[in-house]
C-alpha atoms as a PDB file:
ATOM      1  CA  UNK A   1    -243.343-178.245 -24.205  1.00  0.00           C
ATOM      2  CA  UNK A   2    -243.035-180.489 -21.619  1.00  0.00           C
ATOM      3  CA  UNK A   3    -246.151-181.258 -19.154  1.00  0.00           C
ATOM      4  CA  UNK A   4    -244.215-182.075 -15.783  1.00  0.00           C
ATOM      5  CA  UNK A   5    -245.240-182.962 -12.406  1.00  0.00           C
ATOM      6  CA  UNK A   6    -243.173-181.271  -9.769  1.00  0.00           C
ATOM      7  CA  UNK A   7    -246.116-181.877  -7.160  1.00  0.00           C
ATOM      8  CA  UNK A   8    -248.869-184.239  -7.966  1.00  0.00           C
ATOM      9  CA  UNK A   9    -251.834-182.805  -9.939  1.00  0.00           C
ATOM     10  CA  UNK A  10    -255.315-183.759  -8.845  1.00  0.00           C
ATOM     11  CA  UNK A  11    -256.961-186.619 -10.454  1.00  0.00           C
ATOM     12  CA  UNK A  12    -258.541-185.040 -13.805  1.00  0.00           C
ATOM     13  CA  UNK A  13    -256.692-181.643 -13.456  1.00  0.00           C
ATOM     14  CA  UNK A  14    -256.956-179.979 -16.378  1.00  0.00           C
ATOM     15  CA  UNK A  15    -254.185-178.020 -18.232  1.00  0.00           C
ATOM     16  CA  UNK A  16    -255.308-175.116 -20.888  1.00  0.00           C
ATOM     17  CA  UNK A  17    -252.114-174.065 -23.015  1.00  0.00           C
ATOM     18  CA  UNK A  18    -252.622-171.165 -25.790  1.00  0.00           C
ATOM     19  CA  UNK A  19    -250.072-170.621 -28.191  1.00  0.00           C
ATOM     20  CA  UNK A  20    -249.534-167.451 -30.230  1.00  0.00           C
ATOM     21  CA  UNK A  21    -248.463-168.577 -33.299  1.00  0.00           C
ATOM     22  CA  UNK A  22    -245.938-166.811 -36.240  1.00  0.00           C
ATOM     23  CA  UNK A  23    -247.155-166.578 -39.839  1.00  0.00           C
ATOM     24  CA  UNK A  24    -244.209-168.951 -40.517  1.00  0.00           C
ATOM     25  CA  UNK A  25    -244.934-171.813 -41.944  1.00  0.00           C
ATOM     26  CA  UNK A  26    -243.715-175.648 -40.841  1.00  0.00           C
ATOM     27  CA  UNK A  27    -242.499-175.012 -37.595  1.00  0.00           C
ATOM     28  CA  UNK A  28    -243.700-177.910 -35.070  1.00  0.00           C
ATOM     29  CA  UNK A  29    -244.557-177.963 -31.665  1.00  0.00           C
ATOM     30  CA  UNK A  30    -244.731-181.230 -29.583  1.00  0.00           C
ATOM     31  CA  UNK A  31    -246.405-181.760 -26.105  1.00  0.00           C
ATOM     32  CA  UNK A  32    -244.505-184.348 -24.184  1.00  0.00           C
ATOM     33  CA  UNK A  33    -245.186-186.000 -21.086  1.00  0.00           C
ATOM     34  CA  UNK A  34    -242.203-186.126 -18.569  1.00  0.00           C
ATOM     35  CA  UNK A  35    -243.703-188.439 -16.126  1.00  0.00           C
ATOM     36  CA  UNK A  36    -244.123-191.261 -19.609  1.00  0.00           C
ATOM     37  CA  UNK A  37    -240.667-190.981 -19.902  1.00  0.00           C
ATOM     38  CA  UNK A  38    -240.978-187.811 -22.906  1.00  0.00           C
ATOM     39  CA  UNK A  39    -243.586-189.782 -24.812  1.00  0.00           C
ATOM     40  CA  UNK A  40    -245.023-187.655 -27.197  1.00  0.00           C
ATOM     41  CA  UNK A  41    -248.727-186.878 -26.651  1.00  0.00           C
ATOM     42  CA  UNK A  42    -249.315-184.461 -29.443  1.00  0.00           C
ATOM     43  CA  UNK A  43    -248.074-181.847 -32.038  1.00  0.00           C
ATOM     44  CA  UNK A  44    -248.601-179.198 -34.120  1.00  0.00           C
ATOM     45  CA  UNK A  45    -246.732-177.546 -37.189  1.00  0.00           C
ATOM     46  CA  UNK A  46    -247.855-173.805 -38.202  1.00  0.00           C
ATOM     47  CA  UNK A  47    -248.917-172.682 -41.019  1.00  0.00           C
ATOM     48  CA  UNK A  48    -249.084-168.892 -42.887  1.00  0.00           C
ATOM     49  CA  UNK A  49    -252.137-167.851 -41.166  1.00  0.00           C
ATOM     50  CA  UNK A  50    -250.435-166.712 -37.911  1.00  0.00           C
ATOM     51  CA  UNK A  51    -253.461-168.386 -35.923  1.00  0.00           C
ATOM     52  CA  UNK A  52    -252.990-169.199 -32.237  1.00  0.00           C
ATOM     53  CA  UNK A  53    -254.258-173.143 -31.281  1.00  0.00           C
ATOM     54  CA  UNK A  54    -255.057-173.769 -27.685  1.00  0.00           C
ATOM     55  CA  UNK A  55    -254.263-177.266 -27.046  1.00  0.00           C
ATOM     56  CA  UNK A  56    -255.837-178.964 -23.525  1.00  0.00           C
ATOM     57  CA  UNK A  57    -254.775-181.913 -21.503  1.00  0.00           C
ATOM     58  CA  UNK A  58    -256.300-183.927 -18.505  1.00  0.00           C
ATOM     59  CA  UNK A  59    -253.974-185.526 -15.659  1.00  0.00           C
ATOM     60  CA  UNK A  60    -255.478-189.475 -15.332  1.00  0.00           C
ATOM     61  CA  UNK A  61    -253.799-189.734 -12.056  1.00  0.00           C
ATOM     62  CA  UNK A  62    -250.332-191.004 -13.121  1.00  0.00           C
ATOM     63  CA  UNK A  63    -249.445-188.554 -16.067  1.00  0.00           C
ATOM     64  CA  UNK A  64    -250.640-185.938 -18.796  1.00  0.00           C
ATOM     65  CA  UNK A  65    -252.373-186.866 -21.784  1.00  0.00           C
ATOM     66  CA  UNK A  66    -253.970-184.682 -24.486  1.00  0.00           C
ATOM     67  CA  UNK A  67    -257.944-184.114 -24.508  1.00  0.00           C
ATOM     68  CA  UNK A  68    -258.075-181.676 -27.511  1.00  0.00           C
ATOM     69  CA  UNK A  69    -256.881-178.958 -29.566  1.00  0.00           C
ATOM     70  CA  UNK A  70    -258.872-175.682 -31.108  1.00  0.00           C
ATOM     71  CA  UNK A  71    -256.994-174.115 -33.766  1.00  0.00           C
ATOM     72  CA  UNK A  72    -257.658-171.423 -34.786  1.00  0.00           C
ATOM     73  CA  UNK A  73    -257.901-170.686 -30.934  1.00  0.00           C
ATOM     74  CA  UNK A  74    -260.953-168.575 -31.370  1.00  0.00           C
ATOM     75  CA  UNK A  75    -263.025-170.770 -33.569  1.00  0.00           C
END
């Protein structure tokens, strides 16, 4: 996934992303940030259980950059 910027967030915008997750196992998700050039700011890799994650990131007032993940999303 990649967290662009086609018009300026606010300062401290907040992004919520849920993902409904497979029960396949090792498949991996990365975050990246296109203003930082595709630096990676965080991943995940599935496992059997089929739970969904909800990952969250915060905009600092230049780019994206991860604040937290709950997995399994309703935990």
């Amino acid at each position: 996934m990649i967290l662009g910027t086609a018009a300026i967030p606010a300062n401290a915008a907040i992004i919520v992303h849920r993902v409904e997750l497979p029960t396949t196992a090792d498949i991996t998700i990365e975050w990246r940030n296109a203003t930082a050039g595709g630096t990676r700011e965080t991943y995940l890799t599935t496992d059997t259980s089929g739970n969904d994650a909800v990952a969250e990131f915060y905009f600092n007032g230049t780019a994206w950059k991860f604040l937290k993940f709950t997995y399994p999303a309703n935990a």
